[in-house]
Structure formats: structure tokens, C-alpha cells
Protein backbone atom coordinates (compact mmCIF):
# COMPACT_ATOMS: atom_id res chain seq x y z
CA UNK A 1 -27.33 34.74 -15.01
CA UNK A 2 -26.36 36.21 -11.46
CA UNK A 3 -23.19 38.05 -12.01
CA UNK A 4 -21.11 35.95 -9.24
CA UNK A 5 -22.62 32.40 -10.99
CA UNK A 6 -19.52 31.24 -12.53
CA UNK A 7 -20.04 30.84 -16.20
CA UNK A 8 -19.44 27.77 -18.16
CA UNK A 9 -16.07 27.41 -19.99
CA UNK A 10 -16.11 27.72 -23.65
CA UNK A 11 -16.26 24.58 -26.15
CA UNK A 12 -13.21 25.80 -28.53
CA UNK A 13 -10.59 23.69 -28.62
CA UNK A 14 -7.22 24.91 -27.74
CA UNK A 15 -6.11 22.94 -30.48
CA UNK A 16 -8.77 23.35 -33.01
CA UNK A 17 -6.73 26.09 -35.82
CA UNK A 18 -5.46 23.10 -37.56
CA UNK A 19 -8.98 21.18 -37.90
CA UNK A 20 -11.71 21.84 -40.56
CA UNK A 21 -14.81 19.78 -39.08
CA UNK A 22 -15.64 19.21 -35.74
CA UNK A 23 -14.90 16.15 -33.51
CA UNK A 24 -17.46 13.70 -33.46
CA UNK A 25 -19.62 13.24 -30.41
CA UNK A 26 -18.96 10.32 -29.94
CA UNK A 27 -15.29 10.60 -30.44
CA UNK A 28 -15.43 13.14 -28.02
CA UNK A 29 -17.15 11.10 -25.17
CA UNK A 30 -14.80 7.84 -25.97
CA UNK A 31 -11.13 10.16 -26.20
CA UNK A 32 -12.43 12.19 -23.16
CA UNK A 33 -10.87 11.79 -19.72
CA UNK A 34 -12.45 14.33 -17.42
CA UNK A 35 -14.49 12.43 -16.05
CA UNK A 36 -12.29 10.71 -14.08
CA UNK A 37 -8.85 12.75 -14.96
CA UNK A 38 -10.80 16.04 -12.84
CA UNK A 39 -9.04 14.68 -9.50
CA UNK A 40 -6.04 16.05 -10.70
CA UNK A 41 -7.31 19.99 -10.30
CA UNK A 42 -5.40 20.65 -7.16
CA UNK A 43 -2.14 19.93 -8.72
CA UNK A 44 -2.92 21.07 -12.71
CA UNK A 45 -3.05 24.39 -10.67
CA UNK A 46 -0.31 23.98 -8.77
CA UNK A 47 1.52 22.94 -11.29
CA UNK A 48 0.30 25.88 -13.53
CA UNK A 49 1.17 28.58 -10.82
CA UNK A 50 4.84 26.91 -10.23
CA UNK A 51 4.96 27.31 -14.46
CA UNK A 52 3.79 30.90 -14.37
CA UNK A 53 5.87 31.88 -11.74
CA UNK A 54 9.23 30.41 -13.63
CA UNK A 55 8.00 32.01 -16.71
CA UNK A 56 8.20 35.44 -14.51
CA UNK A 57 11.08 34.77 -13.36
CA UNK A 58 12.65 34.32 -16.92
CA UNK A 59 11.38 37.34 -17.63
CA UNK A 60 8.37 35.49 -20.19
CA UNK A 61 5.85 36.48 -18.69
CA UNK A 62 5.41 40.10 -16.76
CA UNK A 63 4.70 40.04 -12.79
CA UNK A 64 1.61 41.72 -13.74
CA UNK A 65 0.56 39.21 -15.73
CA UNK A 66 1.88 36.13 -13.54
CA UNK A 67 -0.55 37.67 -10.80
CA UNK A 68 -3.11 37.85 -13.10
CA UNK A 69 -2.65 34.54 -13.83
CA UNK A 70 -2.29 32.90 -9.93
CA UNK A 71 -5.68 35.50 -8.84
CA UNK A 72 -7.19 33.47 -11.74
CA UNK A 73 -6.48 30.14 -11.01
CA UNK A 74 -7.02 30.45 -7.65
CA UNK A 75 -10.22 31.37 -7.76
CA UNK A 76 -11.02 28.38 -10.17
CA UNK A 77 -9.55 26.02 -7.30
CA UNK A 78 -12.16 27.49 -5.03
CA UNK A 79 -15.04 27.08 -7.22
CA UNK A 80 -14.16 23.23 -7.89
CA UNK A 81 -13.73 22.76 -4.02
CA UNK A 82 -17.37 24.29 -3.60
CA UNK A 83 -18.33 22.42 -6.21
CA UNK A 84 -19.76 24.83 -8.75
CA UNK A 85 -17.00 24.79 -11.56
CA UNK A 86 -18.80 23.44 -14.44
CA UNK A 87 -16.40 21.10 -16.20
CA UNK A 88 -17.27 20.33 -19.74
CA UNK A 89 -16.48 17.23 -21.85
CA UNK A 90 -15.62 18.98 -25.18
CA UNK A 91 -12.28 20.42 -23.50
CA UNK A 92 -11.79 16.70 -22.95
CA UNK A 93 -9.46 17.20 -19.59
CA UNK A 94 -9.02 18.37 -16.59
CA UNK A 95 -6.07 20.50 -17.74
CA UNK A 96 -8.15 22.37 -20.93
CA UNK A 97 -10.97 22.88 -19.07
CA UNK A 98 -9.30 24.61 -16.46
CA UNK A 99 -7.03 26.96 -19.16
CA UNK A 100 -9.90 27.26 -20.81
CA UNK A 101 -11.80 28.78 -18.21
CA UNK A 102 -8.60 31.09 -17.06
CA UNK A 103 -8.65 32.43 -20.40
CA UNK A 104 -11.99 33.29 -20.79
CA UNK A 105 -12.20 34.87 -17.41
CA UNK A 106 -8.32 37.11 -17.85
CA UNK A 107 -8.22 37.11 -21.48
CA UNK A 108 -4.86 37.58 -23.66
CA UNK A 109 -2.80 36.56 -20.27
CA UNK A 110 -4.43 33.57 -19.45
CA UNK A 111 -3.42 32.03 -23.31
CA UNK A 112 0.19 33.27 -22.42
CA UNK A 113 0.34 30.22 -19.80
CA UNK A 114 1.26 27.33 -21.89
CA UNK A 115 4.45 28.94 -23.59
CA UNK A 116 7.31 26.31 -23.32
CA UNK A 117 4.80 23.31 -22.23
CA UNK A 118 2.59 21.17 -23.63
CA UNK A 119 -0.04 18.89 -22.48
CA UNK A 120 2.35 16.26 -22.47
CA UNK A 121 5.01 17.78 -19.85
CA UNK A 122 1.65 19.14 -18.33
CA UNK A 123 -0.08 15.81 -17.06
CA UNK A 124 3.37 13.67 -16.65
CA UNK A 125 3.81 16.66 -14.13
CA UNK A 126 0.25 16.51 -12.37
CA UNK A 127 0.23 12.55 -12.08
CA UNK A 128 3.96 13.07 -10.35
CA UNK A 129 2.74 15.59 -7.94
CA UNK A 130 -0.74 13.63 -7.24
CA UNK A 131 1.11 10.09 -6.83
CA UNK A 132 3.36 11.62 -4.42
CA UNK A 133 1.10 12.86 -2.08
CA UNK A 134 -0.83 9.99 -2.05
CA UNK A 135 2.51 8.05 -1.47
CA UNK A 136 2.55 10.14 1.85
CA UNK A 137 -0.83 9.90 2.76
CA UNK A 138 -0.35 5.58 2.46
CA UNK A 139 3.04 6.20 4.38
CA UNK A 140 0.91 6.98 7.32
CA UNK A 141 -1.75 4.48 6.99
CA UNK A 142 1.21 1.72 7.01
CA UNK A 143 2.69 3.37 10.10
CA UNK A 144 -0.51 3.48 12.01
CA UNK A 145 -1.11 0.15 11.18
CA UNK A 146 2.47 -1.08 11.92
CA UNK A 147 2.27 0.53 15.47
CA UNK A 148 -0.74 -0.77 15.74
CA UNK A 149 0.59 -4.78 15.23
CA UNK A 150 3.61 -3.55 17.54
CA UNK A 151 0.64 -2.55 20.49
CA UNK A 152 -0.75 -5.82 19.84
CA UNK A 153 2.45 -7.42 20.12
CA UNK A 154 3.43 -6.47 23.16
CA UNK A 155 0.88 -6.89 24.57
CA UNK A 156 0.59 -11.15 23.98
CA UNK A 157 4.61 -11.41 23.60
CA UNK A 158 3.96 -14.59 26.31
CA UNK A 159 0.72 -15.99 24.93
CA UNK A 160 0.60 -18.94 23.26
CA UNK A 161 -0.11 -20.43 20.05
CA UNK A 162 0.77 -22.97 17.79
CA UNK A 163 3.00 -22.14 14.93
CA UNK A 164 2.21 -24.31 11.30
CA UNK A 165 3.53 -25.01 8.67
CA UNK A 166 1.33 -26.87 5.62
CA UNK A 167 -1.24 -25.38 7.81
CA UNK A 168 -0.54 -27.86 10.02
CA UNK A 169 0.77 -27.64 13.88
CA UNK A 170 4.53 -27.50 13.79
CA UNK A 171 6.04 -25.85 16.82
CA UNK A 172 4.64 -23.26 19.99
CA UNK A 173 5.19 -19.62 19.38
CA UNK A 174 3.85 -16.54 20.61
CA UNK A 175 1.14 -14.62 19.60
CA UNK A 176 3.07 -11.16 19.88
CA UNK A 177 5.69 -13.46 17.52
CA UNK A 178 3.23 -14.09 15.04
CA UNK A 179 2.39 -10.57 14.61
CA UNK A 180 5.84 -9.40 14.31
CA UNK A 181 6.42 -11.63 11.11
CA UNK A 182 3.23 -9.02 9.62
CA UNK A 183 5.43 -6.13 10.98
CA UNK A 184 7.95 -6.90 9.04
CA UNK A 185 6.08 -7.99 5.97
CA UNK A 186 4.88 -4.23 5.65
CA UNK A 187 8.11 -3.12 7.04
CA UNK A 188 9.67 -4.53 3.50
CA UNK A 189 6.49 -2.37 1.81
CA UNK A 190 7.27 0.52 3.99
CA UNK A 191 10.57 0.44 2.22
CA UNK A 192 9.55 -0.38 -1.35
CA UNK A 193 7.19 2.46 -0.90
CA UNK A 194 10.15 5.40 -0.07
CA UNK A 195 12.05 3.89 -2.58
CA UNK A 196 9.19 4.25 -5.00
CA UNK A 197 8.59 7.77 -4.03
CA UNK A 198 12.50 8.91 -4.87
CA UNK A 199 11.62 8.26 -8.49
CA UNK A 200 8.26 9.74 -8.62
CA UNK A 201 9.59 13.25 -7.35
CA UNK A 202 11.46 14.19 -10.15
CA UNK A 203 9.82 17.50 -12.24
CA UNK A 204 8.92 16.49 -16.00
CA UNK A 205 8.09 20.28 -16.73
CA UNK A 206 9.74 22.30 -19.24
CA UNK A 207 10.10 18.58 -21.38
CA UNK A 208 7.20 20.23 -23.30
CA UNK A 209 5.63 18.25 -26.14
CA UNK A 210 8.86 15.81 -26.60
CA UNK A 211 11.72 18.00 -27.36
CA UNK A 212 12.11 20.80 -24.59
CA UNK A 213 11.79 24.39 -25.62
CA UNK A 214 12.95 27.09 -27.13
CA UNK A 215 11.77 29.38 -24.37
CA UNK A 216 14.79 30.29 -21.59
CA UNK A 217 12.91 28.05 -19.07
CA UNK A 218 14.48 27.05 -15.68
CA UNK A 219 13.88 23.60 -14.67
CA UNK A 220 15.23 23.43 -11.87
CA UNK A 221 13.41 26.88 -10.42
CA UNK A 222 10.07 25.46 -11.17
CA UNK A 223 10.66 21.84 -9.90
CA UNK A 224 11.80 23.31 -6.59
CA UNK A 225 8.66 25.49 -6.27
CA UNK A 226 6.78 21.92 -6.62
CA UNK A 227 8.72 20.47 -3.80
CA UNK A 228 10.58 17.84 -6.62
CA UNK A 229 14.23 16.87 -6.00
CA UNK A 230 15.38 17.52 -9.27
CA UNK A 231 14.07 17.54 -13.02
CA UNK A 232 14.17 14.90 -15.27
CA UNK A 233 17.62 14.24 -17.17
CA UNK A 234 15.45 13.31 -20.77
CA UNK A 235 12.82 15.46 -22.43
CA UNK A 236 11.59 12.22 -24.13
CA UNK A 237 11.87 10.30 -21.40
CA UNK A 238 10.15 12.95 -18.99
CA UNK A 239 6.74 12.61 -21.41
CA UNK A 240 6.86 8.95 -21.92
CA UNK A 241 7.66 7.57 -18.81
CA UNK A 242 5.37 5.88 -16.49
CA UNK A 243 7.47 3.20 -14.32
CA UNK A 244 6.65 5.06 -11.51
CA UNK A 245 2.83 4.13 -11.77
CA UNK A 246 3.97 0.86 -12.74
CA UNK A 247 6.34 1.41 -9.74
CA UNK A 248 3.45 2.12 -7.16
CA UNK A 249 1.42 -0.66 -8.49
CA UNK A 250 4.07 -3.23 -7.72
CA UNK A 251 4.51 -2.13 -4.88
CA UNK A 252 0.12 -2.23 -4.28
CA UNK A 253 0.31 -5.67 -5.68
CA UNK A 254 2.68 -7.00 -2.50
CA UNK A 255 1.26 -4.63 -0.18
CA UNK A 256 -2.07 -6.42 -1.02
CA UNK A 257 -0.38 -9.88 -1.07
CA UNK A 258 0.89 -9.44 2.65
CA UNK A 259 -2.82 -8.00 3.95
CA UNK A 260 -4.23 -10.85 2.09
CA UNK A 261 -2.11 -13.19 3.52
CA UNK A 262 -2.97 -12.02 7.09
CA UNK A 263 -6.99 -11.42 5.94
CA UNK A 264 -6.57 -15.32 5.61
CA UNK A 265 -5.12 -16.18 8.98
CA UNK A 266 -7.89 -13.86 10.60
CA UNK A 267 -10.34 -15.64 8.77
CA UNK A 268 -9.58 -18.83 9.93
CA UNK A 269 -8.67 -17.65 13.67
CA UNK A 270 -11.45 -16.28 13.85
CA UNK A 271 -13.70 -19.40 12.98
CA UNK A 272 -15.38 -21.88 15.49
CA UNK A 273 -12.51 -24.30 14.38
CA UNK A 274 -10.02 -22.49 15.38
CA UNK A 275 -11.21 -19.59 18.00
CA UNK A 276 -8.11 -18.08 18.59
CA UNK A 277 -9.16 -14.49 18.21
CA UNK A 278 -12.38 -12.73 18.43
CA UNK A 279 -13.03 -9.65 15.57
CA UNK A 280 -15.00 -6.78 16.94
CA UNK A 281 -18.65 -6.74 15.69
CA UNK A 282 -18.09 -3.49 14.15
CA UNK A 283 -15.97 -5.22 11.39
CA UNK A 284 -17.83 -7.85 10.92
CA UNK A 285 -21.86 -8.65 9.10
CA UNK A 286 -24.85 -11.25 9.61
CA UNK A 287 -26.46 -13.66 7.55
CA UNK A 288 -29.83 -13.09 6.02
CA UNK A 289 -30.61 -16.84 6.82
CA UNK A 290 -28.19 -17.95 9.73
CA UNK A 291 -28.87 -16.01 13.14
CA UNK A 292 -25.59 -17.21 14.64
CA UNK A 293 -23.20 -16.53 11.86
CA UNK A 294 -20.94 -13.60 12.37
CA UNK A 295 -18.64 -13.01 9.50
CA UNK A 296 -15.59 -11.80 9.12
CA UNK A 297 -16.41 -9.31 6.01
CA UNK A 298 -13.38 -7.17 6.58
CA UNK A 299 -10.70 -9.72 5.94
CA UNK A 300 -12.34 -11.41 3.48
CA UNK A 301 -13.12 -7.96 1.55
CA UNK A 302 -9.44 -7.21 1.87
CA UNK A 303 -8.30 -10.56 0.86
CA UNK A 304 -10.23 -10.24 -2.53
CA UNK A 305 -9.71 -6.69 -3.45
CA UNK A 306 -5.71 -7.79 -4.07
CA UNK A 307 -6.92 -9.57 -7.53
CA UNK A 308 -8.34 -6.17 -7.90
CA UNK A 309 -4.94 -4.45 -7.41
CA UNK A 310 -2.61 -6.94 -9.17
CA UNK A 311 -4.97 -6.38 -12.38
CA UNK A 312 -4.32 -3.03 -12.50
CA UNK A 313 -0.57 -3.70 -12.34
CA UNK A 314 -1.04 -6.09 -15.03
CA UNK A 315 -2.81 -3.61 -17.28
CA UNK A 316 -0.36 -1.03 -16.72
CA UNK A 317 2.81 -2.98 -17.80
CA UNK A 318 0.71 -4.47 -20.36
CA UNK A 319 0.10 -0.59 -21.62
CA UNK A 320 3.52 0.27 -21.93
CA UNK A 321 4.84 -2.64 -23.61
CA UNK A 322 4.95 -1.68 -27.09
CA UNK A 323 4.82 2.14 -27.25
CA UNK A 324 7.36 3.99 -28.93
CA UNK A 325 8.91 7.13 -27.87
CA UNK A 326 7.47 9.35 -26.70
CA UNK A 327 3.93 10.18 -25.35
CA UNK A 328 0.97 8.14 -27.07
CA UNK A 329 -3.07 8.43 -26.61
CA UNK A 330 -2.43 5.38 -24.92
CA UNK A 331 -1.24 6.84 -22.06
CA UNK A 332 -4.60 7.91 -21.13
CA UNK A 333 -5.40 4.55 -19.38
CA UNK A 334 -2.86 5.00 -17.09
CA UNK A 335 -5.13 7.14 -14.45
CA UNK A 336 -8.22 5.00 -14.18
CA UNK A 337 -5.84 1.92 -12.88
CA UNK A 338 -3.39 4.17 -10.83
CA UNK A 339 -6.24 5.88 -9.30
CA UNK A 340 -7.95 2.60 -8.58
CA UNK A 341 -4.91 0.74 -6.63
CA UNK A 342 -4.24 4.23 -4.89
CA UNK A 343 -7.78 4.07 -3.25
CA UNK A 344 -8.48 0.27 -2.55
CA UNK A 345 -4.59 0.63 -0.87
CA UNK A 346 -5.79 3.35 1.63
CA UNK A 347 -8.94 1.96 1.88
CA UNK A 348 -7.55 -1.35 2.50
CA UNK A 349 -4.80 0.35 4.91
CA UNK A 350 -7.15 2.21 7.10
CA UNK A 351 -9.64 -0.84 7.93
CA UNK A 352 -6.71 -2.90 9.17
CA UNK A 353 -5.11 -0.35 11.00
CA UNK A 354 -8.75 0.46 13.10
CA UNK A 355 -9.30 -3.50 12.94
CA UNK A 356 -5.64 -4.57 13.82
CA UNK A 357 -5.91 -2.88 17.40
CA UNK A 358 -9.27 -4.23 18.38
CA UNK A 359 -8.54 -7.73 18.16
CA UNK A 360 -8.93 -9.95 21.14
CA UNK A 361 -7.02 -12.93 21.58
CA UNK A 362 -8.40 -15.99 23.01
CA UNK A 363 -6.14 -17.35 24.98
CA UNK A 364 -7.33 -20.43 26.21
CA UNK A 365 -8.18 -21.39 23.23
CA UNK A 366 -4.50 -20.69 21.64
CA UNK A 367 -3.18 -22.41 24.70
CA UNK A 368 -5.02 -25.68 24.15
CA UNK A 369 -4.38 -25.77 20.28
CA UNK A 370 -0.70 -25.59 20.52
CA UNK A 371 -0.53 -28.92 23.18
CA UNK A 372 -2.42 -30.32 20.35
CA UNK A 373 -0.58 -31.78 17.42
CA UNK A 374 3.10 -32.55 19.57
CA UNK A 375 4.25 -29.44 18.62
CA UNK A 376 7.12 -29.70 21.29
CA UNK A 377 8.45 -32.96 19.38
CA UNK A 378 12.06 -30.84 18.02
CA UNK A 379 12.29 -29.65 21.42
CA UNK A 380 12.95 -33.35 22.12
CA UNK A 381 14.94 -34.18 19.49
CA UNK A 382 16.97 -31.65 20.52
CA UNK A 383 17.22 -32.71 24.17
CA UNK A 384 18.56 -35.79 22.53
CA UNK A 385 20.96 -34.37 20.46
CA UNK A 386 21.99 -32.61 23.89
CA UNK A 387 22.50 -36.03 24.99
CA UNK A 388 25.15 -37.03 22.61
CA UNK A 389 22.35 -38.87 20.43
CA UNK A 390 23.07 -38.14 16.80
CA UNK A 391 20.47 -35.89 15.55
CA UNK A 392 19.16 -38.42 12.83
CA UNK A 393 18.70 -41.21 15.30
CA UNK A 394 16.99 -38.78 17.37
CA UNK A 395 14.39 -37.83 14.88
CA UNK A 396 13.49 -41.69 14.44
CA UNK A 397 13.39 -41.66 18.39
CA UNK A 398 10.74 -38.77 18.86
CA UNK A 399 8.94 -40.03 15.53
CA UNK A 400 8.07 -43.56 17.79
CA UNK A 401 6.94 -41.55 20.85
CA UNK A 402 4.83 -39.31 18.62
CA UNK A 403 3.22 -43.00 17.25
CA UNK A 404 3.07 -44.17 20.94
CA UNK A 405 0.97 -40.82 21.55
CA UNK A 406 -0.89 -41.01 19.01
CA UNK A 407 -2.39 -45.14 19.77
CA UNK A 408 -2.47 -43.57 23.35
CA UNK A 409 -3.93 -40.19 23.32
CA UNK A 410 -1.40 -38.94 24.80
CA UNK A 411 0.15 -35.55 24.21
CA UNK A 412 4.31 -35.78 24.54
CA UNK A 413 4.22 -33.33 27.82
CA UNK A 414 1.59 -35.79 29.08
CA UNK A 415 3.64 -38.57 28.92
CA UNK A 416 4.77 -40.13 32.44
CA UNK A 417 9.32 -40.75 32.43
CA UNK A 418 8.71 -44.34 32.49
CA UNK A 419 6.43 -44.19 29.23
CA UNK A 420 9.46 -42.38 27.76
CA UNK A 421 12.33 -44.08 29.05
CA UNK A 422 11.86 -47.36 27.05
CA UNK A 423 11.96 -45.13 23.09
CA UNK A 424 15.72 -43.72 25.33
CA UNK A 425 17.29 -44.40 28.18
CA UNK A 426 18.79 -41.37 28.31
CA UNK A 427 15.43 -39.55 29.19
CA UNK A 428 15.70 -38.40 32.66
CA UNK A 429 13.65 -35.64 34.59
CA UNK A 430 15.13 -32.70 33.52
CA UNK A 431 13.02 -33.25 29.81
CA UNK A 432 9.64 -32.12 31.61
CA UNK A 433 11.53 -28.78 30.92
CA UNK A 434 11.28 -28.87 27.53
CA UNK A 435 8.55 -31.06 26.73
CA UNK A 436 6.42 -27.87 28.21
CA UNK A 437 4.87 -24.93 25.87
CA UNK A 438 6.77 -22.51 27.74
CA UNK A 439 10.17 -24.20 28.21
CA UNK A 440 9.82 -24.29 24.37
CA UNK A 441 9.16 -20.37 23.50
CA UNK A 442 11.48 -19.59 26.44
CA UNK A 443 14.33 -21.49 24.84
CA UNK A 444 14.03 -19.98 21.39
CA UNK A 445 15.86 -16.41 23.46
CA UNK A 446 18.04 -15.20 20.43
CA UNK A 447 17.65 -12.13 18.00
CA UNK A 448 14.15 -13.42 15.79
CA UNK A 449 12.89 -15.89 18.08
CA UNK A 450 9.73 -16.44 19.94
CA UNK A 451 10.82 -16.21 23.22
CA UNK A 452 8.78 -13.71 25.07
CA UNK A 453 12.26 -11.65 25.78
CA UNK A 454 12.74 -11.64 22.51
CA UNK A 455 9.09 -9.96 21.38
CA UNK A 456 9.49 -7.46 23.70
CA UNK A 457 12.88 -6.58 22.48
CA UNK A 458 12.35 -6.30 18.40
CA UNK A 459 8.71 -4.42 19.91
CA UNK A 460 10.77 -1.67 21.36
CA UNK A 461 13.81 -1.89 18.66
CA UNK A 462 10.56 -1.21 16.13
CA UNK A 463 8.75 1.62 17.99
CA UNK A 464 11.97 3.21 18.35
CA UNK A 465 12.61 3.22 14.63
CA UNK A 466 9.19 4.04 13.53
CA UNK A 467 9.13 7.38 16.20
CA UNK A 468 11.87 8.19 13.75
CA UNK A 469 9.78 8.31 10.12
């Protein structure tokens, strides 16, 4: 073997002095996690360095031997980022296969690492640190996409659509409108998301196995090397404790909900029934059979991976539900969910935020659809009411025209004054102004309405605040 080949890390068990007979194979496969638990390497180490350096400091360890210790583990990141570490199942997890290497490489020292932890403290710590900075890393992918919506936004604050409700046409609103109701659906996740993170950087170390240590440790030293805010308060707690996965995946689970919900409205806008938008063909795939079709794969994807996501909330509460204190096998199956909803939730992220911006609206076709359906019927109720009409007898008024329009083909706006004047004689003119698509959106001018004004305004009220984060 070339002398700069790293070697592989030795089988024996760090915990093998109390055992007589070896673990089974397959026991060892099925209790293994390094297979998917190896992920974690970046922040094991980090964690392990922030450990070594506290024990230092405590005067536990010597400087010499702390050095000896980062040099060691440093060199171990590098050789898993070039890919030529060579984990090994029998040390079952990332965390013993990397002490297990350290040691054989720096001898004596390298055992001297895990005084006052335990593998309990050790992993509660690693998930922490990895959770948190993939919370940041999804922090940006909702912020590009929520600029993204805003760009959009502002950019068809006037055009026109029809707004539904029971999917069916209800009243005109504006495009730009309609995407600021998405804003602020992920503005709520945005939110849920920082909140989230405030519990999830909190330092476990130094809990140890379940009941602290009897080592002079100093929490607080090594949880501020890591960046937490503070250490845990409970050392059973600290090892038990995984609402903040559960935490994360609640918030996945409406994240999910509210991209699903829009995957669903791009779907049907961008059918041949509706053809309000047009989806770039970059996000979008063929038919094998159908030359014509052009489908909109992206949405749809999105819109099915949240069943993926809310499982993996389910499982998780459904793991902790009857463990007692403190830290159980069990506890193993947190990672494959958490690490599951943590990628489909960027993946998911970054396709809408490149997808979001690339959209094209149809206008025309928006335009048309919202004349459809007498979407501007409350407007004239409420020109009735304006009329001294009691708002009751108004609604049975407009509910007769909409008949009349509907025997005659007519739209309301395409109704002549004297076709009007015998449901009210109170119709004069001056209703043309509201019976229109724009006289409609134009009157709804106050703080959350649809008036073009009032896009524009909650667009730059929202850029403002997100230039902020």
C-alpha cells in the first residue's frame, strides 16, 4: 500500500470491552446507519474540534494534544471531500468511523476525545448543527422565490383575471393580486421557518450519555465555538429531544401544502381550458404517444412530492410517541426522514423559484375569462346598495339580471340601460362604471385589495422588507 493511500479504519468497536462474541452480520448491517448517517461528517468534525478545544480550555486535554487532535481530523475531512475515506459498516456510524480512524492515525490522543461525551450528546449535536444550516440554505431558496412572485407581480399588477371561488368565476382581480396571496402564503413559512431555527440552535454537548459529566466541561464555551445561542437547560432532555426535526417537518409539510396548492393552479392555467399562462418548455416534458401534448411535469412533480413530505412528518411524531427518557435505538430513524423532507424542500424550492420568473401570462386570454361568468355582479349589488336599495333586495335584483343574461347571452357589462332599467329603475348611466373589469379592480383601492395601486404598493412594502433578511 502507497504510503499516502489512506488506510482503512479498524473494525474494533469502541464499545466492544464489555462484549464476549461478536455482533452478528446481519445485526450489524440492520443496526448500522452509515450509510446514510455519513452526511453528517462536516459537522461530527466540527463538532469534535469545538469539543477538543473546550476540553483544552478546561485544562482536559493539553494544547499539544488538542492540535494533535484538530491536524487529525482535519485531514480526515479532506479525505471524505476527495472521496477516498473508506468508511466501514462495522463502526456502524459516521461518528465511530471517524474516531476510529483519528485514533488509529494519532494514537493515545485521539481516544482522549470522547471524555465528558457520549454518542448520545454527540449526534443530538451534529443533527442540530446540520439542520441549521440547511434551515439557512432553504431561507434563501424561499427568498429567491418570494422576490421572484414579487417581479412577477409587479409586473401584471393591472392585468386581468378572474378570481373563483368553488373553482368557479366569482369576481375580477389582478394577476399581480393573485400572486401576492402565494407571497404571503410562504411569507407565513418564511416565519415558521426562523422560528423553527431559534430552537434548533441550542448546543446539546456536554449532556453526555443522559446525565452530564463529571469532567469540568464548559457548555457554554463550546456551544459558542459552534455558533449556538445557548446550551440546552436539561441533560435528559438535550439527548432525547427531537421536536425540532419534528419542528422542521411541520413546517415542510405546509411549505409543501402552499407549493402544492399553487402547482395546482399552474396546472390548470396552464391547460387549453384555461390558457391563462404559458410554462417555459424547459420545465415542462412530451408524450411518447401525443405530439401536441406539453406537460406541465414541474408542478405536477411538486404537487405530489408533498404526500412525500407530510409522511415523513407523520413517521417522525409517530417515532417519538412512546419513548421514555432519554435516548433510545429508536432514534436512529430520525435521519433518513429529516434528511428526506430537507432535500425534496430545496429541491422543490429551487424549481419554483427558476420556474416562478419565467412564466408568461396570457393576457387576452385572462381578459376574456373574467367577462365570462358575471363576475362584476357584487359590483352591482353594490351600486344598488349605493342607491339606498337594501342590500338583500339588491342581491335578488342582480340575481334576475344574471338569469336575463344568461336566456340572453349576454354578459352584465354587455347589457344596453334600457335592458337594465326594467330589474331597477334606479339604474342610470353612471353603472357602465362599474359594470366594467376595470372599474371593478380599480374600486377595490384599500390596504389588501386588487386594485392595481394597491399591488404595486404591498410589491414595494414586500421588497423593502425582504432587502432587510
Amino acid at each position: 500500500m502507497n504510503q499516502d493511500t489512506p488506510k482503512k479504519p479498524p473494525d474494533t468497536k469502541p464499545w466492544g470491552g464489555r462484549f464476549s462474541e461478536a455482533t452478528d452480520t446481519f445485526v450489524e448491517r440492520f443496526t448500522a446507519s452509515v450509510g446514510f448517517d455519513q452526511r453528517l461528517y462536516h459537522h461530527d468534525i466540527n463538532g469534535s474540534i469545538a469539543h477538543a478545544t473546550m476540553l483544552a480550555k478546561v485544562g482536559v486535554l493539553s494544547d499539544e494534544e488538542k492540535q494533535q487532535i484538530v491536524d487529525g481530523l482535519e485531514a480526515i475531512r479532506a479525505e471524505i471531500e476527495n472521496g477516498t475515506f473508506q468508511w466501514s459498516v462495522t463502526l456502524e456510524d459516521v461518528h465511530m468511523n471517524i474516531e476510529a480512524t483519528l485514533t488509529e492515525r494519532i494514537g493515545i490522543t485521539g481516544k482522549k476525545l470522547h471524555t465528558g461525551r457520549s454518542r448520545n450528546d454527540q449526534v443530538a449535536t451534529d443533527i442540530r448543527l446540520y439542520v441549521r444550516d440547511e434551515i439557512d440554505t432553504i431561507a434563501k431558496e424561499l427568498t429567491r422565490l418570494q422576490t421572484g412572485l414579487l417581479n412577477v407581480a409587479e409586473r401584471e399588477a393591472a392585468t386581468i383575471m378572474p378570481g373563483f371561488t368553488h373553482l368557479q368565476t366569482a369576481q375580477p382581480i389582478t394577476f399581480g393580486h393573485h400572486l401576492l396571496a402565494w407571497f404571503e402564503m410562504l411569507q407565513r413559512d418564511y416565519d415558521r421557518l426562523m422560528d423553527c431555527r431559534k430552537r434548533v440552535n441550542q448546543s446539546p454537548l456536554g449532556a453526555a450519555a443522559l446525565a452530564g459529566t463529571t469532567y469540568p466541561i464548559d457548555r457554554a464555551y463550546s456551544a459558542e465555538l459552534m455558533g449556538f445561542e445557548k446550551p440546552t437547560a436539561n441533560s435528559l432532555d438535550s439527548v432525547s429531544d427531537r421536536d425540532f426535526a419534528i419542528e422542521f417537518c411541520a413546517f415542510a409539510s405546509l411549505l409543501m401544502t402552499h407549493l402544492s396548492r399553487a402547482s395546482e393552479e399552474l396546472v390548470l392555467w396552464s391547460s387549453s381550458q384555461f390558457d391563462f399562462i404559458d410554462l417555459p418548455d424547459r420545465f415542462c416534458t412530451g408524450s411518447s404517444i401525443m405530439p401536441q401534448k406539453k406537460n406541465p411535469d414541474v408542478p405536477e412533480l411538486v404537487r405530489g412530492k408533498t404526500g412525500r413530505v407530510n409522511g415523513h412528518l407523520i413517521s417522525l411524531l409517530t417515532l417519538m410517541k412512546s419513548q421514555p427518557l432519554a435516548y433510545n435505538k429508536d432514534n436512529q430513524e430520525d435521519k433518513e426522514p429529516l434528511f428526506d423532507a430537507l432535500n425534496t424542500v430545496k429541491d422543490c424550492l429551487r424549481a419554483f423559484a427558476d420556474m416562478i420568473p419565467a412564466i408568461t401570462a396570457k393576457k387576452e386570454s385572462m381578459y376574456k375569462a373574467a367577462k365570462r361568468g358575471f363576475s362584476t355582479a357584487t359590483d352591482l349589488a353594490d351600486y344598488l346598495v349605493g342607491k339606498n336599495i337594501p342590500f338583500r333586495d339588491s342581491h335578488e335584483i342582480v340575481g334576475k339580471l344574471v338569469a336575463y343574461g344568461i336566456d340572453s347571452g349576454k354578459d352584465l357589462s354587455e347589457m344596453t340601460l334600457e335592458e337594465l332599467q326594467p330589474f331597477s329603475d334606479v339604474i342610470e348611466q353612471d353603472v357602465f362604471e362599474v359594470l366594467t373589469l376595470e372599474g371593478s379592480v380599480a374600486a377595490r383601492n384599500h390596504v389588501g385589495g386588487t386594485a392595481p395601486q394597491q399591488v404595486l404598493s404591498a410589491v414595494a412594502t414586500a421588497k423593502t422588507a425582504l432587502s432587510t433578511r
